[in-house]
Protein backbone atom coordinates (compact mmCIF):
# COMPACT_ATOMS: atom_id res chain seq x y z
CA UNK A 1 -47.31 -21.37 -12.94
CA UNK A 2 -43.65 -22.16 -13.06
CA UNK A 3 -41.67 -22.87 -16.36
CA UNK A 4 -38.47 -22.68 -18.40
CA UNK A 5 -38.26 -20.85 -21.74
CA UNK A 6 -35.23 -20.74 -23.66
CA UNK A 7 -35.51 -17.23 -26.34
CA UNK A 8 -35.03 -18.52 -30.05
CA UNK A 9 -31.58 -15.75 -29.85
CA UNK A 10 -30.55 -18.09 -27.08
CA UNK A 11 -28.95 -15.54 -25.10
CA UNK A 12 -31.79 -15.33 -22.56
CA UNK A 13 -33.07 -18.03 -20.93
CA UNK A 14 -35.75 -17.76 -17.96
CA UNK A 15 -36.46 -20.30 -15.33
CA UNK A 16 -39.75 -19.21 -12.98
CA UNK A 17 -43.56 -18.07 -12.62
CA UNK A 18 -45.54 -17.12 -15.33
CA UNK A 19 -48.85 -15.52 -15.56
CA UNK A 20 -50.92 -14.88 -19.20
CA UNK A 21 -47.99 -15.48 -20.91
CA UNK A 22 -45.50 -13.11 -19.44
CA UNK A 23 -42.80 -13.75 -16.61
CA UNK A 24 -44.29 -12.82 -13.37
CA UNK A 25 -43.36 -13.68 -10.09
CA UNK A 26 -40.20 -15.10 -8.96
CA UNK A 27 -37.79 -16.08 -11.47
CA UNK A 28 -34.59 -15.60 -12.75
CA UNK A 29 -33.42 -14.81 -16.32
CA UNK A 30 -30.14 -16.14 -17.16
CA UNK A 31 -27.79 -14.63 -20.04
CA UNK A 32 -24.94 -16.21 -22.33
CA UNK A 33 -22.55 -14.03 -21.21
CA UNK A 34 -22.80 -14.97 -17.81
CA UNK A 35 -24.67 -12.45 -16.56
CA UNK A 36 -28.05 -12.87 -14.85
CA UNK A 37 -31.06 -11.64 -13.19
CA UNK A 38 -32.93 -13.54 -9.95
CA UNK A 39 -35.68 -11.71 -8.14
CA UNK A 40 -39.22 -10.40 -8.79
CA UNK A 41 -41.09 -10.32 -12.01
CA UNK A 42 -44.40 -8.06 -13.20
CA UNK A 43 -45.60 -8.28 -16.60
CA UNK A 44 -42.89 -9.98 -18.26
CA UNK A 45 -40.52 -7.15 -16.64
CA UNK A 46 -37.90 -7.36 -14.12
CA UNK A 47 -40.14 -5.07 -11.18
CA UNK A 48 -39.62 -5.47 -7.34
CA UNK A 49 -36.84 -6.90 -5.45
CA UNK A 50 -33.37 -8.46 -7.32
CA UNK A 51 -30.31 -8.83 -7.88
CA UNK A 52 -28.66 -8.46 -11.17
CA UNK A 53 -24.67 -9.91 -11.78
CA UNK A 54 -23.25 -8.46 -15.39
CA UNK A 55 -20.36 -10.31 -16.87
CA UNK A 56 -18.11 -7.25 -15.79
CA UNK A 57 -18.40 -8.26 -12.46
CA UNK A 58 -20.64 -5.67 -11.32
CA UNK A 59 -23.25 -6.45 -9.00
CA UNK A 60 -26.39 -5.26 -8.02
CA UNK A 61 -28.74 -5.79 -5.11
CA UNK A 62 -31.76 -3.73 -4.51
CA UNK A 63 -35.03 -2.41 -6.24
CA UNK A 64 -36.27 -2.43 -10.02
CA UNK A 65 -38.99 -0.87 -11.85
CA UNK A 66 -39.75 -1.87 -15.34
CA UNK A 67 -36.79 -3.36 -15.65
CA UNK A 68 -34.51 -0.55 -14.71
CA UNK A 69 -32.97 0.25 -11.70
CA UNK A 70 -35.16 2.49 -9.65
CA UNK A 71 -35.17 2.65 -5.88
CA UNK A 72 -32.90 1.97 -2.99
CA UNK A 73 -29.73 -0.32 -3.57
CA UNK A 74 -26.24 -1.49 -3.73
CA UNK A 75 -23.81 -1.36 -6.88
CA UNK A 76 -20.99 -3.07 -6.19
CA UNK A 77 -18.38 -2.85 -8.96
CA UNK A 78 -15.47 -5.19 -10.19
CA UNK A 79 -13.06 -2.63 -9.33
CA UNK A 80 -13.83 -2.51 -5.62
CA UNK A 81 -15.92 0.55 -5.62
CA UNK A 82 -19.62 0.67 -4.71
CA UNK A 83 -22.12 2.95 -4.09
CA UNK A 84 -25.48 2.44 -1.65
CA UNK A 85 -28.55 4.69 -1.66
CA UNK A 86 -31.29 5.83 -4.03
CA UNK A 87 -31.10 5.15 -7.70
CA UNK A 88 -33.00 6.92 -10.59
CA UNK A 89 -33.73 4.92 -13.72
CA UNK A 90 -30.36 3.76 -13.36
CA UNK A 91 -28.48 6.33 -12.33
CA UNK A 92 -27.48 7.65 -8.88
CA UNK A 93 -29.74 10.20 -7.38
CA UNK A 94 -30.89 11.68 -3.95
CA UNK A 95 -29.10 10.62 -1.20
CA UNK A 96 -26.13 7.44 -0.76
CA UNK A 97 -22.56 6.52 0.00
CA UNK A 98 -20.16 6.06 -2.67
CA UNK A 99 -17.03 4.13 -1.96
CA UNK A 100 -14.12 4.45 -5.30
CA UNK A 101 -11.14 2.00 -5.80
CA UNK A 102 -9.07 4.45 -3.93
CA UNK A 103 -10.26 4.34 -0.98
CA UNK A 104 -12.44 7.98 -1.82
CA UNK A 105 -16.28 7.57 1.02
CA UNK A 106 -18.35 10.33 -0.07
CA UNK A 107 -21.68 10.72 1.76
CA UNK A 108 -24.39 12.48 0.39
CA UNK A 109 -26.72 14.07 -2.20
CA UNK A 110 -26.32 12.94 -5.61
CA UNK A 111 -28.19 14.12 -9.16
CA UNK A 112 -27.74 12.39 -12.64
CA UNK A 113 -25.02 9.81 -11.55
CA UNK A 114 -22.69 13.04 -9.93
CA UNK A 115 -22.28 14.06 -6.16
CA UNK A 116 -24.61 17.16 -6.52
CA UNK A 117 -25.82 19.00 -3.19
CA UNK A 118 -24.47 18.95 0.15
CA UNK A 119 -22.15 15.97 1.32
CA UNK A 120 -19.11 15.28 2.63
CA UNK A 121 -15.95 13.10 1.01
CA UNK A 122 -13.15 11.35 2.96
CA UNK A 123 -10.17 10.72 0.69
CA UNK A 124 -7.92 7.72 0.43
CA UNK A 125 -5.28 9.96 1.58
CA UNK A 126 -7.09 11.33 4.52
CA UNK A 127 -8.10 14.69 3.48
CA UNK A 128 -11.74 15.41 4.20
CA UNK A 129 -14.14 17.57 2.65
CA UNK A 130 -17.70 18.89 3.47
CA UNK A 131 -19.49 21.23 1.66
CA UNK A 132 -21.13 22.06 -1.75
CA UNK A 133 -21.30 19.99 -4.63
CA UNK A 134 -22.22 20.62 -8.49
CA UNK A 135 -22.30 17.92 -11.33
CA UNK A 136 -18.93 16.00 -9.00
CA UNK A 137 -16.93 19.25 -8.60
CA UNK A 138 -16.75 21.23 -4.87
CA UNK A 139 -18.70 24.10 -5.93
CA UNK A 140 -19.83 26.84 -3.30
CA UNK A 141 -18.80 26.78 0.11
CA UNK A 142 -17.12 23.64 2.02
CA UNK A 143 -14.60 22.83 4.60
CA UNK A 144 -11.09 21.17 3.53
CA UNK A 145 -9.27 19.78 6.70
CA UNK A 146 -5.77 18.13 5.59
CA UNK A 147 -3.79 15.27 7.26
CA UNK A 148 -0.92 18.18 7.91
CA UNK A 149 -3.66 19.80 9.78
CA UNK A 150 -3.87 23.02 7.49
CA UNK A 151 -7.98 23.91 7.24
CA UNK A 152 -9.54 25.88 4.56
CA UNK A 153 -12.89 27.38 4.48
CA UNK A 154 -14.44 29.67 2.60
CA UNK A 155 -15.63 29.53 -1.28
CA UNK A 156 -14.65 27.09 -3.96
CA UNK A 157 -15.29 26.92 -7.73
CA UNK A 158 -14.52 23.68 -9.93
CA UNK A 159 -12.65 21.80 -7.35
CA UNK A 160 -10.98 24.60 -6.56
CA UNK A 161 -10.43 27.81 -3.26
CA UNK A 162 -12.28 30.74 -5.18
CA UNK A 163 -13.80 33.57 -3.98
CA UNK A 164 -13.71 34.60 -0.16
CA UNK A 165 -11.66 32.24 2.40
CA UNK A 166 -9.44 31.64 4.76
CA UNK A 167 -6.64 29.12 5.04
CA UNK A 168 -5.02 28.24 8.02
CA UNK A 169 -2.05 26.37 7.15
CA UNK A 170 -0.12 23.78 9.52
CA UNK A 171 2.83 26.21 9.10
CA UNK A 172 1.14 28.67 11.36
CA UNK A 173 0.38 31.12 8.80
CA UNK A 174 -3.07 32.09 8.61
CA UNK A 175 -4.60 33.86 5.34
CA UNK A 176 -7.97 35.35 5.06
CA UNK A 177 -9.53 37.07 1.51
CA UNK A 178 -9.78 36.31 -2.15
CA UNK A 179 -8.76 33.31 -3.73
CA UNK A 180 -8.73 32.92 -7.59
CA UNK A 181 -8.07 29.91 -9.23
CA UNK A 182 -7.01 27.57 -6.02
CA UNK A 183 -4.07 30.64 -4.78
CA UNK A 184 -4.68 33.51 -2.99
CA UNK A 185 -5.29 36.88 -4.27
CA UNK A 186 -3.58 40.15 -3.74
CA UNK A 187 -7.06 41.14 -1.94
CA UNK A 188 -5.38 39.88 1.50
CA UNK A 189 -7.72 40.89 4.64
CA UNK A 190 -5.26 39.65 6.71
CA UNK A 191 -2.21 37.82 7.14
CA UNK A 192 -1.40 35.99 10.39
CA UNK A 193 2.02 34.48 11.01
CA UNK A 194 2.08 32.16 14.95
CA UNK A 195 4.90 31.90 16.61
CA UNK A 196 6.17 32.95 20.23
CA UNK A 197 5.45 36.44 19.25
CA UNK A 198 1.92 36.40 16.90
CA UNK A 199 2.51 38.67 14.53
CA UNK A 200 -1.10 40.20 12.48
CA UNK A 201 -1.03 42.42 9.53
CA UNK A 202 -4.24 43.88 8.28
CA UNK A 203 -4.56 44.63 4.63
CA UNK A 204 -2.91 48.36 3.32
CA UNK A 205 -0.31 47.65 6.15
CA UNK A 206 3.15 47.72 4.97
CA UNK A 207 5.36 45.11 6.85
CA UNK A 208 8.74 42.85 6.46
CA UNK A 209 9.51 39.61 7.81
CA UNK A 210 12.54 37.58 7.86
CA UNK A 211 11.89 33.78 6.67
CA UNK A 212 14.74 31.03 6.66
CA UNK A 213 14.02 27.85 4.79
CA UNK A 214 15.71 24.38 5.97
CA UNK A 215 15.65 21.25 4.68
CA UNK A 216 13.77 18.08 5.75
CA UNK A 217 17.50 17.83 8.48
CA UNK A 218 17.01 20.94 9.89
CA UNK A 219 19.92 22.70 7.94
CA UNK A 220 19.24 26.13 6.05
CA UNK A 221 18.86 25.78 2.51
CA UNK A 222 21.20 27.77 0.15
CA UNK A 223 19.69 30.80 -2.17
CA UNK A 224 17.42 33.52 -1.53
C-alpha cells in the first residue's frame, strides 16, 4: 500500500508504496539536506526508473539497480557539465557523451569513469580530436585538426604526438617521422615547405633555406 515513514535519524523520510515491510513501488525518499530520490522502488531499494537531485546540485535522470546507478542516463552537474550514456555501478562506462564546463563534447567509449577506447572530443576552443583513448589521456593513434587549420596524425602517448606522424601545419610546412614527447624528432622522413615553388627534402638530404620572420603588421622582426 502507500505510506509515509519518517527514519528515527530523521534525515530520510519516504513517502510511497510499500510491500512486506520494505519500500516498493513508486515512491520517493526525501533527505535533510535537500537532496532526494523519486522513482521506482524493489525491496526497500531504489531499482528501476528515477531521478535522484543531491544538495550539490547535481542531477540525475535515468536507471538504478540496487540502489546504485546502473544503466542508461543523464548526470547533469552544478557546474554545467553533463554526461549521457551507460553507467556502471556509478561510474561512467561503455559508450556516452560528456559535455565539461568549458565547453569540451567528447563522444564515445568510456571505462571506470575515464574516456577509454575510441571517441572523438570537440574542444571549447574548437580543436577536434578523434582517435585512441586510455584512462582520459589520447593514447595510440588519433587525428588533431586545429582552428588554424594545421592537422596532425599519426601516434600519441599521454596527451601527447609520440611515435610516428605527420603534421601539416597551417604555415605550409609539412613534417612527417618521429615525434618524442609532443616535438618532432631528428628522425625526419621528410620535410615539406608550400609555397609558389614546393620545395621537398627527403631525410639524409642536406639543404638551406632562407626564412624571414615579421610581426603580426607585416614588418620583419629584428635578430637572427
Amino acid at each position: 500500500g502507500f505510506g509515509i515513514y519518517t527514519y528515527k535519524n530523521r534525515f530520510f523520510k519516504y513517502e510511497g508504496g510499500w510491500h512486506n515491510g520494505k519500500k516498493h513501488g513508486h515512491g520517493k525518499l526525501i533527505m535533510s539536506d535537500g537532496g532526494y530520490y523519486e522513482g521506482e522502488f524493489k525491496d526497500g531499494e531504489m531499482d528501476g526508473a528515477g531521478f535522484r537531485k543531491w544538495s550539490n546540485g547535481n542531477s540525475y535522470t535515468g536507471e538504478f539497480d540496487k540502489g546504485e546507478i546502473n544503466g542508461i542516463g543523464i548526470m547533469r552537474y552544478a557546474d554545467g557539465g553533463s554526461y549521457e550514456g551507460d553507467w556502471h555501478y556509478n561510474l561512467r562506462e561503455g559508450n556516452g557523451t560528456l559535455t565539461t564546463k568549458n565547453g569540451d563534447i567528447y563522444e564515445g567509449m568510456f571505462y571506470n569513469h575515464k574516456r577509454h577506447g575510441s571517441g572523438t572530443q570537440v574542444y571549447g576552443d574548437g580543436d577536434c580530436y578523434e582517435g585512441d583513448w586510455i584512462l582520459g589521456l589520447r593514447q595510440g593513434h588519433g587525428v588533431l585538426r586545429s582552428t588554424d587549420g594545421s592537422i596532425y596524425e599519426g601516434q600519441w602517448r599521454n596527451d601527447r604526438f609520440h611515435g610516428l606522424g605527420g603534421m601539416q601545419h597551417s604555415s605550409g610546412v609539412i613534417y612527417e617521422g618521429m615525434w618524442i614527447g609532443g616535438r618532432p624528432s631528428v628522425e625526419t622522413h621528410k620535410l615539406v615547405i608550400l609555397g609558389d615553388d614546393n620545395i621537398e627534402i627527403s631525410q639524409g638530404s642536406p639543404f638551406n633555406i632562407e626564412i624571414m620572420c615579421l610581426t603580426d603588421e607585416g614588418e620583419p622582426t629584428q635578430g637572427q
